[in-house]
C-alpha atoms as a PDB file:
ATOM      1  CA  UNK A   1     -54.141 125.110 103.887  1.00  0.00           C
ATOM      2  CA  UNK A   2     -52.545 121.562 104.809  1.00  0.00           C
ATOM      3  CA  UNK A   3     -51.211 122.272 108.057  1.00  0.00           C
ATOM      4  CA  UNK A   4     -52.455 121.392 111.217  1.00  0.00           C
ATOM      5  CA  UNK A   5     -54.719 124.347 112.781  1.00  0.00           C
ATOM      6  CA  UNK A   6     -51.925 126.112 114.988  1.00  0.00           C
ATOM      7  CA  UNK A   7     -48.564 124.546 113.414  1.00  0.00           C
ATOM      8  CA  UNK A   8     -45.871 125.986 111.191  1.00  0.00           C
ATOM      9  CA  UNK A   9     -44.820 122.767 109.819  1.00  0.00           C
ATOM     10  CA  UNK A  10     -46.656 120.621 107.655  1.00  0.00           C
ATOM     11  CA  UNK A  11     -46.032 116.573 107.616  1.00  0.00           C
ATOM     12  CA  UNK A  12     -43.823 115.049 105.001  1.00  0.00           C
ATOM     13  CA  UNK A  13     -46.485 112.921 103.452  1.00  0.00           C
ATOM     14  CA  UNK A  14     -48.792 116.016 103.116  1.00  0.00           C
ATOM     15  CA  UNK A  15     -45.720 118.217 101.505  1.00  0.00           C
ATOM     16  CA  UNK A  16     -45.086 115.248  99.189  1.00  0.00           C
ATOM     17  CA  UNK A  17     -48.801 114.618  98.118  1.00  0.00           C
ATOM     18  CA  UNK A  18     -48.575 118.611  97.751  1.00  0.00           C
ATOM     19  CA  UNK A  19     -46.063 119.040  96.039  1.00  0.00           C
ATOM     20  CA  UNK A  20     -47.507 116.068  93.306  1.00  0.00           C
ATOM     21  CA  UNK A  21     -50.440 118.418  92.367  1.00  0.00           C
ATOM     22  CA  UNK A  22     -48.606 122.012  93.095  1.00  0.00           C
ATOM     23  CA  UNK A  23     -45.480 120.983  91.176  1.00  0.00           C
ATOM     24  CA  UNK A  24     -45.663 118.796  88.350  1.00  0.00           C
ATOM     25  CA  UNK A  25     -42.549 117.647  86.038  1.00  0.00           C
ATOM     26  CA  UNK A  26     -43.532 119.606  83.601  1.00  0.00           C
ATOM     27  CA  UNK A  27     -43.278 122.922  85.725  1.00  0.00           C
ATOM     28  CA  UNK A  28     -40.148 122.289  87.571  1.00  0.00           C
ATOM     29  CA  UNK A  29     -37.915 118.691  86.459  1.00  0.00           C
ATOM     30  CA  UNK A  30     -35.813 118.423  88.861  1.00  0.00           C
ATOM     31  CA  UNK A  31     -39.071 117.740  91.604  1.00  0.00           C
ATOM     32  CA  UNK A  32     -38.964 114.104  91.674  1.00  0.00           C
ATOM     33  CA  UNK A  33     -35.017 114.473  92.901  1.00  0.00           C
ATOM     34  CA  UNK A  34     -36.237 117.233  95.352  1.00  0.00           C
ATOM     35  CA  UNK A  35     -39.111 114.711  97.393  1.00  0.00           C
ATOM     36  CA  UNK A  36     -36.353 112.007  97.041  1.00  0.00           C
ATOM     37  CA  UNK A  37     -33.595 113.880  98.944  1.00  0.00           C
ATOM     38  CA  UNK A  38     -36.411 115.093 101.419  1.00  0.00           C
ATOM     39  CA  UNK A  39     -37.870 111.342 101.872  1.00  0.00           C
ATOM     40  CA  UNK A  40     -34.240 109.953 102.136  1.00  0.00           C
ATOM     41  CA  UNK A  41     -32.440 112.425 104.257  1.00  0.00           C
ATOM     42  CA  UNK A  42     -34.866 114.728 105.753  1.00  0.00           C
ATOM     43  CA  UNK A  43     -37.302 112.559 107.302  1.00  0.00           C
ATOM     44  CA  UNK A  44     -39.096 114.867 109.080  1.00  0.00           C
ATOM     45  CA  UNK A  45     -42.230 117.342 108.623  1.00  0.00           C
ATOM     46  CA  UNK A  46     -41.998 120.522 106.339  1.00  0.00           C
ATOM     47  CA  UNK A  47     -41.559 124.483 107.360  1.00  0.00           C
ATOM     48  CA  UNK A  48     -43.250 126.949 105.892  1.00  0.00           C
ATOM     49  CA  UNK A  49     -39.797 128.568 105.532  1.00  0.00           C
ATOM     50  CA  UNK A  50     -38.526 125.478 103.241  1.00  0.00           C
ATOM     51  CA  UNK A  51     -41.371 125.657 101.546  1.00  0.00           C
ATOM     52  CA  UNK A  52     -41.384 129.325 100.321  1.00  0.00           C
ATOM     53  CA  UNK A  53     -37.333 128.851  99.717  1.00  0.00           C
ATOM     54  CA  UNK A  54     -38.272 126.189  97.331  1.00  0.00           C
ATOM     55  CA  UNK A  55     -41.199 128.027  95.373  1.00  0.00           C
ATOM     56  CA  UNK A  56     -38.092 131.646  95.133  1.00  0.00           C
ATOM     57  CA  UNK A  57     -35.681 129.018  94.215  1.00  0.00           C
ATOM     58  CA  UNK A  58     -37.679 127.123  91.212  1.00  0.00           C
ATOM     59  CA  UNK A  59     -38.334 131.098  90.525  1.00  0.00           C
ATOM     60  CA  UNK A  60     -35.061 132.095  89.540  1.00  0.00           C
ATOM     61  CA  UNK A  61     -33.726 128.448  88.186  1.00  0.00           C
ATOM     62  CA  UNK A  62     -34.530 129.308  84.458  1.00  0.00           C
ATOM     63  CA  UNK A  63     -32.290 132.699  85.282  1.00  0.00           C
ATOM     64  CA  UNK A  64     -29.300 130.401  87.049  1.00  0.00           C
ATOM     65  CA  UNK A  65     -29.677 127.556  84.207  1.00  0.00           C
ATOM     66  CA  UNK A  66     -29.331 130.082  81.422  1.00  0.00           C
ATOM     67  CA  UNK A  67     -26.249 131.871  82.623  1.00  0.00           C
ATOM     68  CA  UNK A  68     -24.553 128.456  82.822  1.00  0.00           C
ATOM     69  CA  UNK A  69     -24.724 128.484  86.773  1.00  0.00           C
ATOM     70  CA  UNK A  70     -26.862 125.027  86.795  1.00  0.00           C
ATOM     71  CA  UNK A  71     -25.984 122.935  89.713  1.00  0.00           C
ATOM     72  CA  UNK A  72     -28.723 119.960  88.887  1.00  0.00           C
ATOM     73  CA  UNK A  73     -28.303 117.468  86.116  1.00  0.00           C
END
């Protein structure tokens, strides 16, 4: 939907932007941290692969953070 017509990636700007209306704080907290580390250290456009890890991860979060196994503050 926000890629380029024939690319796997989309830019870091659009994922951002994207990821401002997809995943508000009030679905997943910890998203703000998430586009930080990707704006700081990433630098670079988005794969569809990183993107689907990060929509199963914010999945099973509630499952991790209520066994105890929460990594995030």
């Amino acid at each position: 939907m926000c890629r380029e017509k024939g690319q796997k990636i989309v830019q870091l700007d659009v994922a951002l932007a994207m990821w401002d209306l997809l995943l508000p704080p009030s679905r997943w907290q910890h998203i703000e941290a998430w586009k930080e580390f990707l704006h700081t250290h990433h630098k670079r456009a988005v794969s569809r692969d990183t993107w689907n890890q990060l929509l199963d991860f914010i999945q099973v979060w509630p499952a991790f953070k209520q066994q105890g196994l929460g990594l995030m503050r």
